[in-house]
Protein backbone atom coordinates (compact mmCIF):
# COMPACT_ATOMS: atom_id res chain seq x y z
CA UNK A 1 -53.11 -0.80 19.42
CA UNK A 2 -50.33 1.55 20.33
CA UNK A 3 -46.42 -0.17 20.06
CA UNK A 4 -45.20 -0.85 23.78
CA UNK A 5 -42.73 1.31 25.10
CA UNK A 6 -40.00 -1.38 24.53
CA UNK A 7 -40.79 -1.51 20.99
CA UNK A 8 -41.32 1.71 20.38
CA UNK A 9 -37.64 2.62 21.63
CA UNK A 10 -36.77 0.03 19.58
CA UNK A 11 -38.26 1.70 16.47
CA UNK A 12 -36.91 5.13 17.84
CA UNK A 13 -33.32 4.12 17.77
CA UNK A 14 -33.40 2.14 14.19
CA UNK A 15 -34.67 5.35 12.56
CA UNK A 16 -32.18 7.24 14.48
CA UNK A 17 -29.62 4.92 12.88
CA UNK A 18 -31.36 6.24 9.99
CA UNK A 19 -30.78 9.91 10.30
CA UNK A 20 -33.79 10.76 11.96
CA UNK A 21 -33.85 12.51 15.59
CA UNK A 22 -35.28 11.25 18.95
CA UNK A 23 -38.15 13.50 17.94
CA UNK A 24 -38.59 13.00 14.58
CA UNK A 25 -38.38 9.09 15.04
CA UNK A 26 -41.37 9.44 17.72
CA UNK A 27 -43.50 11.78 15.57
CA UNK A 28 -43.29 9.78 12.60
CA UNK A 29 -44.06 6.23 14.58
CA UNK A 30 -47.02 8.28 16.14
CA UNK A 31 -48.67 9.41 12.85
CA UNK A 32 -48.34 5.75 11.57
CA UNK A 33 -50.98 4.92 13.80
CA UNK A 34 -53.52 7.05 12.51
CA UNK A 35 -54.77 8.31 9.60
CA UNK A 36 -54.25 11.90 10.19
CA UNK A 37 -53.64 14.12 12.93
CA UNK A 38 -53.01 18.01 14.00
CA UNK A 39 -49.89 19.13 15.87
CA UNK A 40 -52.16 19.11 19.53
CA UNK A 41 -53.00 15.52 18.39
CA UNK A 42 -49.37 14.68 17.51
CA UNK A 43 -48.06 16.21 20.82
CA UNK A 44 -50.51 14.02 22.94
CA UNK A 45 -49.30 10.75 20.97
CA UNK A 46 -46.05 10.84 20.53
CA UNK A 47 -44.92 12.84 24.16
CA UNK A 48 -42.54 15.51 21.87
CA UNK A 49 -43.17 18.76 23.53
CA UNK A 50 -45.87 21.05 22.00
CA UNK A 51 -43.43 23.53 20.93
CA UNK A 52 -40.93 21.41 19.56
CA UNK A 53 -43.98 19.68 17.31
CA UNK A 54 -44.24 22.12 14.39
CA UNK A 55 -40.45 22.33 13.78
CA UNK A 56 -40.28 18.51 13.64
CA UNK A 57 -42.94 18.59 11.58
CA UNK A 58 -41.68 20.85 9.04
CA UNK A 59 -38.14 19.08 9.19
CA UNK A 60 -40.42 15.67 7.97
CA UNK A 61 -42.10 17.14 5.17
CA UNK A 62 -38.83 18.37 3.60
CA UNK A 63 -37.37 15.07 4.09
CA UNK A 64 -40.70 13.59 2.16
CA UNK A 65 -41.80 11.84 5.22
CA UNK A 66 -44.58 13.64 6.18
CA UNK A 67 -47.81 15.44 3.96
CA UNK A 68 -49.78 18.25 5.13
CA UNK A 69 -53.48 19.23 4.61
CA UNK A 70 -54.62 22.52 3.26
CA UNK A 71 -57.00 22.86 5.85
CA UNK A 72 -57.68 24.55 9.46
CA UNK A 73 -56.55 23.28 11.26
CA UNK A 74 -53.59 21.88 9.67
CA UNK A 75 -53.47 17.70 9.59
CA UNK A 76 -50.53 15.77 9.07
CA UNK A 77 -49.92 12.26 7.86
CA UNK A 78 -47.29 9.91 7.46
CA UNK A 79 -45.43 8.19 4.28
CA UNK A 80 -45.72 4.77 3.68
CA UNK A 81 -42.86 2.55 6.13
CA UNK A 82 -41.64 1.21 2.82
CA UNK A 83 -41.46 4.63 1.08
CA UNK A 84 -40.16 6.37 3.99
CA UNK A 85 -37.64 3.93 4.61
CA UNK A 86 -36.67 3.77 0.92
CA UNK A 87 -36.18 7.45 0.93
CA UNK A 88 -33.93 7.48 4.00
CA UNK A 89 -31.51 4.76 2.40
CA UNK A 90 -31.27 7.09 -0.54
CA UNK A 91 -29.89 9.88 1.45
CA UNK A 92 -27.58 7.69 3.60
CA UNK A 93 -26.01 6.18 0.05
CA UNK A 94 -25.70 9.95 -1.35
CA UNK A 95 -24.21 10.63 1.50
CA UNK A 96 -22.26 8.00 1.75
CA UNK A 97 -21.03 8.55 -1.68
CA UNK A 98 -19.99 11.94 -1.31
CA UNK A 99 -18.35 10.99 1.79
CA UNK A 100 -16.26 8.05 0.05
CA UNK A 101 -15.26 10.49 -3.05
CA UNK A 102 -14.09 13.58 -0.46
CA UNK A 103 -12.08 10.98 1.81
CA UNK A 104 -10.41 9.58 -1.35
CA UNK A 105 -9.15 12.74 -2.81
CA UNK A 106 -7.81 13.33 0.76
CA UNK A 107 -6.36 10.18 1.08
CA UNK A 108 -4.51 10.11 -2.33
CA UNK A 109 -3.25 13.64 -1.81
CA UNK A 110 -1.86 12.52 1.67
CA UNK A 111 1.44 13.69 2.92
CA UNK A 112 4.09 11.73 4.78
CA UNK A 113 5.21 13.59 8.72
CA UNK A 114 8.19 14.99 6.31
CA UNK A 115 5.48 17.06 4.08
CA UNK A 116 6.71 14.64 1.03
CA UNK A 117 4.40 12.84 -0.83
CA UNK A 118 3.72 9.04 0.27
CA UNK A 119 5.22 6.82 -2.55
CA UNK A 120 4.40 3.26 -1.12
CA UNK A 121 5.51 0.11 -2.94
CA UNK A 122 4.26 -3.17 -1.68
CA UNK A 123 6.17 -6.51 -1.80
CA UNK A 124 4.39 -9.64 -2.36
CA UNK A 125 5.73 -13.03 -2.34
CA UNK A 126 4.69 -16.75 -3.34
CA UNK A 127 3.39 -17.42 -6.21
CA UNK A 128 -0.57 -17.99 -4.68
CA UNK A 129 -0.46 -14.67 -3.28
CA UNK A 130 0.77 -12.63 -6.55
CA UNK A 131 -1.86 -14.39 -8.79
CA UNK A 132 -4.46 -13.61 -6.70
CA UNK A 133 -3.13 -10.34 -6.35
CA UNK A 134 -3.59 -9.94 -10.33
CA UNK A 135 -6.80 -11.23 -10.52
CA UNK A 136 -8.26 -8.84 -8.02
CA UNK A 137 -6.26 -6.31 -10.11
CA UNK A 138 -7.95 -7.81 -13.16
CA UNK A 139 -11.07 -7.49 -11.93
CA UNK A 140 -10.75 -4.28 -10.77
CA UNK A 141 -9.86 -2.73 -14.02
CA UNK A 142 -12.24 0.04 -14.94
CA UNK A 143 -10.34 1.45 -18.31
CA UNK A 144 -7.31 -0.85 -19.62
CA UNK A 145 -5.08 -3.34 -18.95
CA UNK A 146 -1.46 -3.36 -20.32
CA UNK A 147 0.94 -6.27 -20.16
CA UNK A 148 4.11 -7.19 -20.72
CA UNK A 149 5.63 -10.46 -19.87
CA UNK A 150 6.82 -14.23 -20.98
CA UNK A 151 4.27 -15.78 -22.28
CA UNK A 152 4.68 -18.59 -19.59
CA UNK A 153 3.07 -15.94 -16.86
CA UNK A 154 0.10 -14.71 -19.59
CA UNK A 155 -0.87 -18.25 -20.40
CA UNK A 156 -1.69 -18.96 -16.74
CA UNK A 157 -3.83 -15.69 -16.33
CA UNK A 158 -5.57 -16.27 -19.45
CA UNK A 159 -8.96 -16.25 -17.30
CA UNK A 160 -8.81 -13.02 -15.75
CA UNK A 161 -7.38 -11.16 -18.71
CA UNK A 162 -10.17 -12.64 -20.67
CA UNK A 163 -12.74 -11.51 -18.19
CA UNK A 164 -11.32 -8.15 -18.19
CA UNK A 165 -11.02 -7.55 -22.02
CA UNK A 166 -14.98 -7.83 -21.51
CA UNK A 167 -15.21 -4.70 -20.17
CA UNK A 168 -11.84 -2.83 -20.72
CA UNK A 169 -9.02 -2.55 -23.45
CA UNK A 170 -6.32 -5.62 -22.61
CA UNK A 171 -3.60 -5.28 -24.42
CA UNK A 172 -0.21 -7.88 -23.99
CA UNK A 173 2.99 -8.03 -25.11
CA UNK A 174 5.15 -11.22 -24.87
CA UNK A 175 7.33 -13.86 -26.69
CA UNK A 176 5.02 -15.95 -27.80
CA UNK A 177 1.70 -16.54 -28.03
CA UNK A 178 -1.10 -18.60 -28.81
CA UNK A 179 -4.15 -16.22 -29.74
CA UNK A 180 -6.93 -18.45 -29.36
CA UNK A 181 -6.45 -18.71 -25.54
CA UNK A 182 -7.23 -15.23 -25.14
CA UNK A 183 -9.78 -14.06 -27.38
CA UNK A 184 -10.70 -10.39 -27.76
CA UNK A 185 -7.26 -9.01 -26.51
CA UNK A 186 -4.90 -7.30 -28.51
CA UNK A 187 -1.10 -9.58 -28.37
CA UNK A 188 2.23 -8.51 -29.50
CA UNK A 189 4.78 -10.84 -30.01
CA UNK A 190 7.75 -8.30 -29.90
CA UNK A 191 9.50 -8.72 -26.83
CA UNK A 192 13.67 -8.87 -27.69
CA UNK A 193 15.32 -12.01 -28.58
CA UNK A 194 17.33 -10.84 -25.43
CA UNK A 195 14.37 -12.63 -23.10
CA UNK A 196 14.76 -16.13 -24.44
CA UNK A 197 18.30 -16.51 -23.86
CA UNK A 198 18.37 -15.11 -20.38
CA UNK A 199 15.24 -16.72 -19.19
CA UNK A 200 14.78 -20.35 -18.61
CA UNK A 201 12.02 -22.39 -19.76
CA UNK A 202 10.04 -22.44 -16.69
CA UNK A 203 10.41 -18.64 -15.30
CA UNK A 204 7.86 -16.09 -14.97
CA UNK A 205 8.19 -12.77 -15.52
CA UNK A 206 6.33 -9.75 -16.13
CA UNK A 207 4.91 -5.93 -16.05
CA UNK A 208 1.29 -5.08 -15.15
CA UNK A 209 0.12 -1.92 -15.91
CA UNK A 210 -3.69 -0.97 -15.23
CA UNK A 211 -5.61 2.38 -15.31
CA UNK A 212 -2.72 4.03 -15.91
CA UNK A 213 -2.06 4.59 -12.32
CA UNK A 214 -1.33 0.75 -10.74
CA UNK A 215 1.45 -0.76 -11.44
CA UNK A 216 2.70 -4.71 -11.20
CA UNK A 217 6.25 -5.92 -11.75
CA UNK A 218 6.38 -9.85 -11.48
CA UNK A 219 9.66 -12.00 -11.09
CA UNK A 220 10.01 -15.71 -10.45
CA UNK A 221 12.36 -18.26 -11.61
CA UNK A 222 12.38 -21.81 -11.37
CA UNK A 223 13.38 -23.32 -7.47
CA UNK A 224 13.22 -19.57 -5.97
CA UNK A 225 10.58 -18.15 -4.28
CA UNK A 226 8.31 -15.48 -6.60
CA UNK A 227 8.33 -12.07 -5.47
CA UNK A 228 6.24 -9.22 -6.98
CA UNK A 229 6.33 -5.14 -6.47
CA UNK A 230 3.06 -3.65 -6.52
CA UNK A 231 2.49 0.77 -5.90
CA UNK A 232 0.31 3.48 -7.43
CA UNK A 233 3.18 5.68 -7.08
CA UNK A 234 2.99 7.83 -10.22
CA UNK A 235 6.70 7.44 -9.69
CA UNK A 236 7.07 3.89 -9.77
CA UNK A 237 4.20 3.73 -12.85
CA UNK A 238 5.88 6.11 -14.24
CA UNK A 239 9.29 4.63 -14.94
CA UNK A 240 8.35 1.19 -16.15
CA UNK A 241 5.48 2.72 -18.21
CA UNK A 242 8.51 4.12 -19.90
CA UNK A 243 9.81 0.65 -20.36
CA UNK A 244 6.66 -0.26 -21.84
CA UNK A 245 6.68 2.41 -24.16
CA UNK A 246 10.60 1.32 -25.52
CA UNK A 247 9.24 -1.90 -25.68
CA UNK A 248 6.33 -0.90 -28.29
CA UNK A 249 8.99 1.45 -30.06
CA UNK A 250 11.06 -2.00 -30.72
CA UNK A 251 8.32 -3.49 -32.06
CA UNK A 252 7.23 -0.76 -34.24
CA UNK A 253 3.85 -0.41 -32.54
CA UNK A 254 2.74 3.38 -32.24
CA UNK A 255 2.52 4.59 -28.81
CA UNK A 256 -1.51 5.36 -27.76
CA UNK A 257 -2.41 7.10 -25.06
């Protein structure tokens, strides 16, 4: 029983959605409903011109849609729905892909109207909105993690940086620690005496550093509202990496890159 013309338009368009053309779509719906069939054959089922039948044809069987006979006349047949299908998503994800990479190196080597580079810092405020901020950062994390920061601030991320040290070097440096709430991550106690007398008990403070490209400066103190700076300006990463850096001087810690 031959589709309706309602559903067969249907079919058309979702394969066109699939990369196929309007004549591809119809010649590969019309050899599903047979075993096999010559280009005459195909013409008369699917209503694609004769001469257009042989270059659809040929475009199918390079895509792997489509086998051909070694016979005379030539007879064609159809993949599988499931392979064919299959087959199609692959090429729409490598395409995809390549698509995603290309448009990122554009978009990081984008230029402001001025022909500078675009150095964008974000600000982010209340203390809901930076943690969650972190965690996503956390999470994202495909080489290392590097903090620095009172250890009131690391205690209350001790989930995240723990889920991250799973996959990626964590390393933290703070004032104090207690190493069994973050196992598997390398901790420093070495930040300068200077931090406990000008921080109160209840502030929160701290440097995220991840990938070596994202930075994450975090201030709050007690009855004030928390504010955070986040940028992948190499800039901005740049200059407090260097603070991270003095920081693991003080402490006699060798720098690794």
């Amino acid at each position: 029983m031959h589709p309706s013309p309602e559903s067969s338009g249907t079919i058309t368009d979702a394969l066109k959605t699939l990369g196929l053309t309007k004549y591809e779509a119809l010649v590969y719906v019309a050899l599903l409903q047979v075993t096999r069939a010559t280009a005459t054959e195909i013409h008369e089922l699917s209503g694609v011109p004769r001469a257009s039948a042989y270059p659809v044809l040929d475009r199918l069987i390079q895509r792997n849609l489509v086998t051909v006979s070694h016979t005379a006349p030539k007879r064609f047949s159809a993949l599988p729905p499931t392979e064919a299908v299959d087959s199609l998503m692959r090429g729409i994800g490598e395409k995809a892909s390549y698509a995603k990479e290309t448009l990122q190196e554009l978009y990081d080597r984008r230029k402001t109207p001025d022909g500078g580079g675009q150095e964008l810092v974000w600000t982010i405020t209340g203390d809901a909105n930076i943690i969650s901020r972190i965690r996503d950062l956390m999470a994202q994390a495909t080489d290392r993690v590097d903090v620095l920061g009172n250890w009131n601030l690391i205690e209350d991320l001790g989930e995240p940086l723990s889920m991250a040290a799973g996959r990626v070097r964590v390393e933290v440096i703070t004032d104090r620690c207690e190493e069994s709430l973050l196992p598997g991550i390398l901790i420093s106690a070495i930040v300068p005496p200077i931090w406990h007398k000008e921080m109160g008990s209840n502030e929160r403070a701290g440097i995220f550093f991840v990938d070596g490209s994202k930075v994450m400066v975090v201030m709050g103190s007690e009855g004030e509202m928390p504010i955070a700076l986040y940028s992948e300006s190499e800039g901005f990463y740049r200059f407090f990496s260097r603070y991270w850096s003095l920081i693991r001087g003080y402490g006699g810690i060798p720098d690794q890159k």
